[in-house]
N, C-alpha and C. Protein backbone atom coordinates (compact mmCIF):
# COMPACT_ATOMS: atom_id res chain seq x y z
N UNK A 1 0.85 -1.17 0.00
CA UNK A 1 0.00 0.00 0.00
C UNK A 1 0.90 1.23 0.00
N UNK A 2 0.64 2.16 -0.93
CA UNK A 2 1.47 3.46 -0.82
C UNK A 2 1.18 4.05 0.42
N UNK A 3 2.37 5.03 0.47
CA UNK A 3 2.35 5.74 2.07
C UNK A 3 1.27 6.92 1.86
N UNK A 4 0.73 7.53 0.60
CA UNK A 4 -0.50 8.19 0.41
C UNK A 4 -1.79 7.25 1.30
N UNK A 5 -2.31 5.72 0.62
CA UNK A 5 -3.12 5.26 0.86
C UNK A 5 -3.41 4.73 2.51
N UNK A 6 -1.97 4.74 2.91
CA UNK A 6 -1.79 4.45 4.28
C UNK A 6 -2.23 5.70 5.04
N UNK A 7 -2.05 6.92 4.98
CA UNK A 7 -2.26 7.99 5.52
C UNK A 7 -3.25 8.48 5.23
N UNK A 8 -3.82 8.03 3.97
CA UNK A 8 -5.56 8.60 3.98
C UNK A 8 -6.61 7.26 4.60
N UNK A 9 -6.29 6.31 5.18
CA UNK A 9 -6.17 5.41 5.67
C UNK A 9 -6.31 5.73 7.01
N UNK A 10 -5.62 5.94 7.67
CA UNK A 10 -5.45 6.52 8.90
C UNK A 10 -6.10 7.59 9.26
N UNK A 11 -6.22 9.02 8.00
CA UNK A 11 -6.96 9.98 8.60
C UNK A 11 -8.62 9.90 9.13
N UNK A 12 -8.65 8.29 7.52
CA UNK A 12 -10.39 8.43 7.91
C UNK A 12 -10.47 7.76 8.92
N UNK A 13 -9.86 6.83 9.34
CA UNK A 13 -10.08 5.72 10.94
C UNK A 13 -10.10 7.22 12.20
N UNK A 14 -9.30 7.45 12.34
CA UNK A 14 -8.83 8.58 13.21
C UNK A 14 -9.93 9.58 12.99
N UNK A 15 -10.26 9.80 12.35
CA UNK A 15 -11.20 11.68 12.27
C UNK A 15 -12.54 10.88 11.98
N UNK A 16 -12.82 9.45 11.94
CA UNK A 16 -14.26 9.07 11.47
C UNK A 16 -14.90 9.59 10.22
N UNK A 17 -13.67 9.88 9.46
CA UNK A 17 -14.56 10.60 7.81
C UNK A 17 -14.47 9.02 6.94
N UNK A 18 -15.19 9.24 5.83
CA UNK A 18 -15.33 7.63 5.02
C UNK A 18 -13.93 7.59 4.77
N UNK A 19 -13.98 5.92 4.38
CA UNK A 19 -12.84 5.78 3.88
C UNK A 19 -12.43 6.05 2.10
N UNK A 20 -11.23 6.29 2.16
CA UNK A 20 -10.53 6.68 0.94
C UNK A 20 -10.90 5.50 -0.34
N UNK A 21 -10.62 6.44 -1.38
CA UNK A 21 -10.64 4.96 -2.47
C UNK A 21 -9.22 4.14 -2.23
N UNK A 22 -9.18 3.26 -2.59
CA UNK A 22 -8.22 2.07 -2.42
C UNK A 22 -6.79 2.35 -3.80
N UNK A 23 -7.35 3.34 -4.37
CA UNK A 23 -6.13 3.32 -5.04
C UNK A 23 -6.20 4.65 -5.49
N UNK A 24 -5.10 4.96 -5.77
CA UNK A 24 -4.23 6.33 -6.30
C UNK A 24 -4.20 5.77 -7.84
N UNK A 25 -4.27 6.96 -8.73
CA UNK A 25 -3.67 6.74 -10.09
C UNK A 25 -2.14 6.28 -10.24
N UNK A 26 -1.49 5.56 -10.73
CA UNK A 26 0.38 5.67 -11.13
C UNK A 26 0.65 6.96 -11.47
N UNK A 27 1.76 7.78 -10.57
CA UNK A 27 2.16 8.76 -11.05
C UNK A 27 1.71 10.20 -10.70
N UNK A 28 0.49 10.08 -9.81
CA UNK A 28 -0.37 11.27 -9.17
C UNK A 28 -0.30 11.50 -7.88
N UNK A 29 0.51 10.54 -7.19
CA UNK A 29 0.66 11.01 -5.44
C UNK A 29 1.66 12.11 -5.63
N UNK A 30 2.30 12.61 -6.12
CA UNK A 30 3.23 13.43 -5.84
C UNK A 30 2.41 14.64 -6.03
N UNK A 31 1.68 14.59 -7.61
CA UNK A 31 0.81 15.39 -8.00
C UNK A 31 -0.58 16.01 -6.90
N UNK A 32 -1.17 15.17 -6.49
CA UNK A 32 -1.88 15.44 -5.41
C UNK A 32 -1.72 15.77 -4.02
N UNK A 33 -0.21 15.16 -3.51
CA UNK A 33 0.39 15.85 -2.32
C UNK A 33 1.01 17.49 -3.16
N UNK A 34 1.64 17.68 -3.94
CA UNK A 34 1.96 19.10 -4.15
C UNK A 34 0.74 20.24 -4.23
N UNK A 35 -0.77 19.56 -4.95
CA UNK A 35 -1.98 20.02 -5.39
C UNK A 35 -2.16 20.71 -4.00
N UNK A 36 -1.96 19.24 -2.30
CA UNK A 36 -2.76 19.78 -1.33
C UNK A 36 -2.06 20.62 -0.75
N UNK A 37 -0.65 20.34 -0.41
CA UNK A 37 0.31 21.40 -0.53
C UNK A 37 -0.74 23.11 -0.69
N UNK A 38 -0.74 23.47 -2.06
CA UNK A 38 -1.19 24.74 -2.50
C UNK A 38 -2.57 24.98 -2.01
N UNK A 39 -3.54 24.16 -1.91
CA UNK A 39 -4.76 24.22 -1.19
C UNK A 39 -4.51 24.77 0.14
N UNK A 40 -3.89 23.77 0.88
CA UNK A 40 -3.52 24.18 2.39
C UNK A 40 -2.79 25.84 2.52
N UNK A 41 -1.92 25.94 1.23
CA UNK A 41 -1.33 27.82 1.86
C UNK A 41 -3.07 28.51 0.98
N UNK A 42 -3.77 28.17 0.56
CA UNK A 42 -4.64 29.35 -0.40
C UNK A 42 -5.80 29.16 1.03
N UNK A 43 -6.22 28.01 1.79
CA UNK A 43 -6.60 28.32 2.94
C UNK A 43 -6.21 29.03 4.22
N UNK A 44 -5.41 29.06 4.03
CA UNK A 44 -4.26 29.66 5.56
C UNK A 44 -4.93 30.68 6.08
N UNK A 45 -5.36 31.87 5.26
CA UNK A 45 -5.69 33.25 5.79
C UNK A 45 -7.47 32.64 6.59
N UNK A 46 -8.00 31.03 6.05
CA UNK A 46 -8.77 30.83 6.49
C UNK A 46 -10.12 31.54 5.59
N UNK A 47 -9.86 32.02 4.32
CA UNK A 47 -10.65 32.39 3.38
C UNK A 47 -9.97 32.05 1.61
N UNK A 48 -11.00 31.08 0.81
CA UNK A 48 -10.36 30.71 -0.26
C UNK A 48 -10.85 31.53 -0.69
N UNK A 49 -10.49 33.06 -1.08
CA UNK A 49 -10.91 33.81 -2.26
C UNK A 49 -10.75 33.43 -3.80
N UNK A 50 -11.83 33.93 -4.30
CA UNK A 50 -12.16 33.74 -5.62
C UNK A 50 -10.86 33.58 -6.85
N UNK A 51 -9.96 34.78 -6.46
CA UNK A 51 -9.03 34.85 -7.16
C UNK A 51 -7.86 33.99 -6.96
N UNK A 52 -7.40 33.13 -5.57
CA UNK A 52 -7.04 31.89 -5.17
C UNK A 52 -7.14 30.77 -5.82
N UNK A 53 -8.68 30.78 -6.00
CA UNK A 53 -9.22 29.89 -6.42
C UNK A 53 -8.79 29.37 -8.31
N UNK A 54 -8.85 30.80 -8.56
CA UNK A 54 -8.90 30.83 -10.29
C UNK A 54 -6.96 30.56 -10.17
N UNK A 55 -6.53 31.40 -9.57
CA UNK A 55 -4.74 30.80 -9.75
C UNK A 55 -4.42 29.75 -9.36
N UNK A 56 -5.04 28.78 -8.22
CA UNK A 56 -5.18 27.51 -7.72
C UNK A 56 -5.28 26.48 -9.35
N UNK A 57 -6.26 27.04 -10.46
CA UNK A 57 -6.51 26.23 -11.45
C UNK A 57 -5.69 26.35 -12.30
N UNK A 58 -5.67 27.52 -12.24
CA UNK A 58 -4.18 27.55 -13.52
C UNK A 58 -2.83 27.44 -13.14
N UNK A 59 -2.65 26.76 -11.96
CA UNK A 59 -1.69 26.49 -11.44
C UNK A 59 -1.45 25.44 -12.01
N UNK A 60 -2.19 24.38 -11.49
CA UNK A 60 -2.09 22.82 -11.23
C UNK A 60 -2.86 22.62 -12.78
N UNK A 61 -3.80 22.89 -13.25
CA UNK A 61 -3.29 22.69 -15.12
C UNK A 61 -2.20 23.03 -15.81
N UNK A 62 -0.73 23.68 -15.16
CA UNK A 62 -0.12 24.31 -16.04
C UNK A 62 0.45 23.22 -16.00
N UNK A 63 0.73 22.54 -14.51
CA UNK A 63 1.81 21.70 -13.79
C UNK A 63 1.72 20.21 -13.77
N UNK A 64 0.16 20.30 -13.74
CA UNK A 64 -0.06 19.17 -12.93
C UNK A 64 -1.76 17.87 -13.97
N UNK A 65 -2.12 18.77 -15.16
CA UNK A 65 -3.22 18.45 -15.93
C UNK A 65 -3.44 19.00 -17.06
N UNK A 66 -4.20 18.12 -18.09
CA UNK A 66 -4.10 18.86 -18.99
C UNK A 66 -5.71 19.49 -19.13
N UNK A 67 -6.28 19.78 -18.65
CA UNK A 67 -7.55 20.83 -19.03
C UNK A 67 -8.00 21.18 -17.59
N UNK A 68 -8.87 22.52 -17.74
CA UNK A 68 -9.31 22.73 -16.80
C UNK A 68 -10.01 22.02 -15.90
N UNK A 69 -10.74 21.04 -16.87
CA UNK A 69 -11.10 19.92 -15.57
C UNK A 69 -10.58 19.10 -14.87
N UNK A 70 -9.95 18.12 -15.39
CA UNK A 70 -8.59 17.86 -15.08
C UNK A 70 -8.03 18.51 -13.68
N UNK A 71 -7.77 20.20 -13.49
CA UNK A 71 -7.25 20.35 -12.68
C UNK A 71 -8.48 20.49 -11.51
N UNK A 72 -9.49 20.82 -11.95
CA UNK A 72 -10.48 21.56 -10.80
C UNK A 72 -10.78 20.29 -10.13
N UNK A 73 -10.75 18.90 -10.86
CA UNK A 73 -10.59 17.16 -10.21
C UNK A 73 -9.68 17.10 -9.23
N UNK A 74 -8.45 17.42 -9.70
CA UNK A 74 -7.33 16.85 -9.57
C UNK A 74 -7.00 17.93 -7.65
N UNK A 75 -8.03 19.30 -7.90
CA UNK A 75 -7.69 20.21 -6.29
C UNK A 75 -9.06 19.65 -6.05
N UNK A 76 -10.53 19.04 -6.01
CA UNK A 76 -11.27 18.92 -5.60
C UNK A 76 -10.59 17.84 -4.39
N UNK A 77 -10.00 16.82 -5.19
CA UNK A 77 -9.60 15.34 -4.19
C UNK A 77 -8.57 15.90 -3.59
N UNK A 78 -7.79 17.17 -4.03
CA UNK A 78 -6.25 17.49 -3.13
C UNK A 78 -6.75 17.98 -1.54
N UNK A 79 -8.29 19.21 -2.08
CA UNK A 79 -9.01 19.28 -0.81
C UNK A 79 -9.56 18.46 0.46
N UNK A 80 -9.78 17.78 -0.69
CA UNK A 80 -10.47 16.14 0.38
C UNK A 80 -9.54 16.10 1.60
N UNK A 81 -8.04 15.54 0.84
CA UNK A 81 -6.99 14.74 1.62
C UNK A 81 -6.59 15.69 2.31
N UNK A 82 -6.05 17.29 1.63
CA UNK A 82 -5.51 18.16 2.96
C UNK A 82 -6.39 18.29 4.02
N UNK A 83 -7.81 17.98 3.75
CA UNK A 83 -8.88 18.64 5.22
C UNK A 83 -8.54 16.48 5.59
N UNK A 84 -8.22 15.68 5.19
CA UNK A 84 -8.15 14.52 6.08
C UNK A 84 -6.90 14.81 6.81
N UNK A 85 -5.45 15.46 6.09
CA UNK A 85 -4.30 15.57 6.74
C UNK A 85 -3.69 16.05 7.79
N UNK A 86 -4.22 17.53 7.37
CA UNK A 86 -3.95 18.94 7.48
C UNK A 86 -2.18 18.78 8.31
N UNK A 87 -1.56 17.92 7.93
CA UNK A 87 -0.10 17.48 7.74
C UNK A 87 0.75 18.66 6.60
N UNK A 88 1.27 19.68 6.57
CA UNK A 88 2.54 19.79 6.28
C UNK A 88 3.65 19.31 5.67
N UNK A 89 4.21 18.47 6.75
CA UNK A 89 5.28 17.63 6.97
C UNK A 89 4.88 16.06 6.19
N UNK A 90 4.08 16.00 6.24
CA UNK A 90 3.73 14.51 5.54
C UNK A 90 3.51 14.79 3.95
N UNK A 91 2.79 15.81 3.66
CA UNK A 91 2.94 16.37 2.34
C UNK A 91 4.07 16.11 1.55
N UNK A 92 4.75 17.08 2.07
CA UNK A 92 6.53 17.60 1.76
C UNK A 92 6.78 15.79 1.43
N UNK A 93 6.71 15.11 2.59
CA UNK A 93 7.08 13.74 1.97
C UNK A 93 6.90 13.34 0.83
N UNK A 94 5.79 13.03 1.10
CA UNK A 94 4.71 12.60 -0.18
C UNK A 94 5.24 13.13 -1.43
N UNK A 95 5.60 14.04 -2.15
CA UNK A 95 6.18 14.57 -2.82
C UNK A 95 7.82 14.49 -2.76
N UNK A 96 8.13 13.62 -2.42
CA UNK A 96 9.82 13.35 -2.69
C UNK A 96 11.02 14.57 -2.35
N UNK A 97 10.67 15.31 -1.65
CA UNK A 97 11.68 16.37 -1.05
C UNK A 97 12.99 15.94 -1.31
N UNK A 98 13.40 14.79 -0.85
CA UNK A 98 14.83 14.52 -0.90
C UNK A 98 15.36 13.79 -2.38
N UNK A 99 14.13 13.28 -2.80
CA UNK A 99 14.69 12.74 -4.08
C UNK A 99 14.49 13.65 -5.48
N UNK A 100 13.37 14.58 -5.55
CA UNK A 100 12.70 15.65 -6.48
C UNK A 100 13.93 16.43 -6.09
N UNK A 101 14.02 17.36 -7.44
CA UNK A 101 15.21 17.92 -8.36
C UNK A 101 14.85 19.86 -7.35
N UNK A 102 15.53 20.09 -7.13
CA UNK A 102 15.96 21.21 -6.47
C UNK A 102 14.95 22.29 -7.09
N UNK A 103 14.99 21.91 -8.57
CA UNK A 103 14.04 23.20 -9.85
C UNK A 103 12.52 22.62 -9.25
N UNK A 104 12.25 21.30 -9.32
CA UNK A 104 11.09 21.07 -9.22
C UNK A 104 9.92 21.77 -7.97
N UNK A 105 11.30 21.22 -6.91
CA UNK A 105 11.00 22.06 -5.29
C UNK A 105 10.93 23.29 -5.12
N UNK A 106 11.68 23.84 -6.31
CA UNK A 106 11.83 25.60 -5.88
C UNK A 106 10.15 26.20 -6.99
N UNK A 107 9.72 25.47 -8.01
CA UNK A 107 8.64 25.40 -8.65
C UNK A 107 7.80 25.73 -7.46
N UNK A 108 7.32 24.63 -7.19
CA UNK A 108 6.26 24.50 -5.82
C UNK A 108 6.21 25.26 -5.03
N UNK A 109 7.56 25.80 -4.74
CA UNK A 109 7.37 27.21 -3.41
C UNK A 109 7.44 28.41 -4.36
N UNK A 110 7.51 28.68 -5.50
CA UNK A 110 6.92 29.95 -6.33
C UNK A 110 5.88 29.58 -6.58
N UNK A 111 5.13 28.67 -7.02
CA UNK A 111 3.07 28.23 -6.83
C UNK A 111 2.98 29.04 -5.72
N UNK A 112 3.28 28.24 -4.33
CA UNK A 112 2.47 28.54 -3.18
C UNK A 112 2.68 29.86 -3.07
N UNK A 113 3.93 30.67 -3.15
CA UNK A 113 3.70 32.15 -3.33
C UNK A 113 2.76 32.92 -3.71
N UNK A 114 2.74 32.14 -5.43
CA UNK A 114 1.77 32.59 -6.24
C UNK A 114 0.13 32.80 -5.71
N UNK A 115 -0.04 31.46 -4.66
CA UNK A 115 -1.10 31.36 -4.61
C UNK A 115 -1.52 32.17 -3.56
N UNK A 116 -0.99 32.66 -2.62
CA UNK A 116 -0.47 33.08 -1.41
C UNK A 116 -0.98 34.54 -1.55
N UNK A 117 -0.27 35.08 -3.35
CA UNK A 117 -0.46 36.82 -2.87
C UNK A 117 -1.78 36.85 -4.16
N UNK A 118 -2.27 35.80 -4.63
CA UNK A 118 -3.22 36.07 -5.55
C UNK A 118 -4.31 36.76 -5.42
N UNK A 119 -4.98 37.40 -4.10
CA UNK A 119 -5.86 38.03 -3.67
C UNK A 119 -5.08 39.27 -3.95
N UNK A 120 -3.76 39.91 -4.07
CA UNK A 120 -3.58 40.82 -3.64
C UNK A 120 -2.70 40.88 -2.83
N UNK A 121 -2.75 40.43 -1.73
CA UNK A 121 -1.93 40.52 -0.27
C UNK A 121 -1.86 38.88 0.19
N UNK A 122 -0.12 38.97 0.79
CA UNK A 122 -0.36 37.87 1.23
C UNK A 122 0.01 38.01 2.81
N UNK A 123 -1.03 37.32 3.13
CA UNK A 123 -1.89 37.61 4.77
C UNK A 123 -0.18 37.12 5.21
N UNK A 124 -0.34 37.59 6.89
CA UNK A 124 0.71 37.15 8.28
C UNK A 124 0.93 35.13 7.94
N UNK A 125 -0.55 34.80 7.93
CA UNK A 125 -0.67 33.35 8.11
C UNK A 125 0.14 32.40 6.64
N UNK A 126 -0.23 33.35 5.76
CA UNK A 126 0.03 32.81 4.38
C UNK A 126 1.56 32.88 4.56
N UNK A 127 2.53 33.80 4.65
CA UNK A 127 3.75 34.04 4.70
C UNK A 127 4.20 33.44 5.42
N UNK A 128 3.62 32.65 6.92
CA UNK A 128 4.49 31.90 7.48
C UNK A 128 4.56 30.52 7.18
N UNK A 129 3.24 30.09 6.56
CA UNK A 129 3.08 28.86 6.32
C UNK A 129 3.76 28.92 4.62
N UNK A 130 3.79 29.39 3.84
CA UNK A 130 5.18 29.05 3.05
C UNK A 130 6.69 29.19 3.20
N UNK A 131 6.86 30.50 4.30
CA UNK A 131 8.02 30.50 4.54
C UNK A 131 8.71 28.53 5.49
N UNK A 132 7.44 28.53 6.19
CA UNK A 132 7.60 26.87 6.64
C UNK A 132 7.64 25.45 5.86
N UNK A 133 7.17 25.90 4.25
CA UNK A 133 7.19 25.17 3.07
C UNK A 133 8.11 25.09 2.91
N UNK A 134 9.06 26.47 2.33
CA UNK A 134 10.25 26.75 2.03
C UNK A 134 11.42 25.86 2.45
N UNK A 135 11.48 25.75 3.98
CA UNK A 135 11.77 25.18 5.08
C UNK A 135 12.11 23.35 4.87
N UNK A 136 10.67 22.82 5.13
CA UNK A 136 10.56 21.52 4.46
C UNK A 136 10.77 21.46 3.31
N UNK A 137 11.15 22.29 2.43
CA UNK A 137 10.89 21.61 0.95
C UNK A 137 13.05 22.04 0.82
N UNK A 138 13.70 22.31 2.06
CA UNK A 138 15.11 22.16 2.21
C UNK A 138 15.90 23.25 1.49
N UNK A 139 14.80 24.74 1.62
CA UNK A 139 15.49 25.84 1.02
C UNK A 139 15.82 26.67 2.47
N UNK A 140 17.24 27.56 2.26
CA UNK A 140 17.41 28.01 3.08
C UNK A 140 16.69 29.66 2.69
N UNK A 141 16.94 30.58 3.87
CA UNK A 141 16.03 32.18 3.65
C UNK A 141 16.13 32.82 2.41
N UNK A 142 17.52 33.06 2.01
CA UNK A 142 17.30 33.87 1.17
C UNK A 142 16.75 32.93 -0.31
N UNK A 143 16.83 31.90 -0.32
CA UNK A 143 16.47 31.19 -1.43
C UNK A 143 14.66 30.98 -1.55
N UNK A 144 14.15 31.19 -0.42
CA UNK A 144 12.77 30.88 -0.05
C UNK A 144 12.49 32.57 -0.13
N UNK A 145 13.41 33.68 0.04
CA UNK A 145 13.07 34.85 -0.51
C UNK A 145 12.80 35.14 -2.18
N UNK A 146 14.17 34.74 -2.80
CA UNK A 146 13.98 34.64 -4.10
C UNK A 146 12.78 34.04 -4.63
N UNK A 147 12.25 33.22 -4.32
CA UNK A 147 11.30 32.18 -5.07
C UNK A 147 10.03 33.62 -4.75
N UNK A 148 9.70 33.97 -3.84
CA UNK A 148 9.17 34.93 -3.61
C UNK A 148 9.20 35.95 -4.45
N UNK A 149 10.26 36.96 -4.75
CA UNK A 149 10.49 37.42 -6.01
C UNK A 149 10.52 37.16 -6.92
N UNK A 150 10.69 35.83 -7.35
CA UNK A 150 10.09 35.48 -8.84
C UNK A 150 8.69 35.34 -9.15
N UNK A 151 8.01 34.68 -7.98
CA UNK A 151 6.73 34.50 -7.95
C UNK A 151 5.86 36.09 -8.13
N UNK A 152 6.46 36.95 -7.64
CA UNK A 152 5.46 38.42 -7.79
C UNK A 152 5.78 39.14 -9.19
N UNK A 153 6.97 38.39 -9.41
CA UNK A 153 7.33 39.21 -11.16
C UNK A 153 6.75 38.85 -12.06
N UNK A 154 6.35 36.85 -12.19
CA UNK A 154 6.35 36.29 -13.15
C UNK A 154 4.60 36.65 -13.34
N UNK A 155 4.37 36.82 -14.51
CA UNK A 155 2.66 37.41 -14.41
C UNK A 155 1.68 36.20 -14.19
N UNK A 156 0.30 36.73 -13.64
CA UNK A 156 -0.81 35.97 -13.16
C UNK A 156 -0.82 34.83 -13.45
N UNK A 157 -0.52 33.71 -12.82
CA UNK A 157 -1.06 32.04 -13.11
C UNK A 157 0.56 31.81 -14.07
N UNK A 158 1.29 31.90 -13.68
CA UNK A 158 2.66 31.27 -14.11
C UNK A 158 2.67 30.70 -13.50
């Protein structure tokens, strides 16, 4: 059993929510731990605004699907699992931190940026919980700054 299925496994025993489907697609746990990843910072401020929402899609279609449905699937189930997780640290796993390519990791923490200041502002809560991405995903400050600056340069839904 993958360590996804084991842990959505566990969340529903533990929190009494149904249980998970029994299988993951080949090739989509990484995809769906990075998906919940970005869900979890576009919740942080504790409001998914609209405009979150729309960079949330053109995020994870740029990255992660090929059509809009596709992606709005692909964050519907990422939602599921981050509200079974609400893990961080198990995420970051899930997604291969130590074995995924340095570009790939530094990708993911310019998303969550992205997704972070897409309202406009990115809230106290939003900034700490990627600067804590940053962190797990084995970037040190000023590199988890940069990604930051690329993320506000590169235009809407890059």
């Amino acid at each position: 059993m993958a360590l996804l299925q084991r842990l959505l496994s566990y969340a529903s025993s533990a929190f009494g929510l149904p249980a998970p489907a029994e299988t993951v697609p080949d090739g989509s746990e990484e995809h769906l731990a990075a998906t919940a990843l970005l869900v979890h910072v576009a919740r942080a401020d504790g409001v998914l605004d609209p405009a979150e929402g729309e960079r949330l899609v053109r995020l994870v279609r740029r990255r992660y699907a090929a059509s809009d449905a596709e992606a709005e699937s692909l964050i519907e189930r990422a939602a599921t699992f981050e509200a079974q997780t609400r893990d961080m640290t198990s995420l970051v796993e899930l997604i291969g931190s130590d074995g995924s390519s340095p570009e790939e990791r530094g990708r993911l923490l310019a998303m969550a940026w992205s997704v972070a200041g897409a309202d406009g502002e990115v809230h106290e809560f939003e900034e700490a919980l990627v600067w804590r991405l940053g962190k797990l995903l084995g970037f040190d400050e000023p590199a988890i700054a940069a990604a930051r600056d690329r993320s506000s340069r590169e235009p809407a839904g890059a």
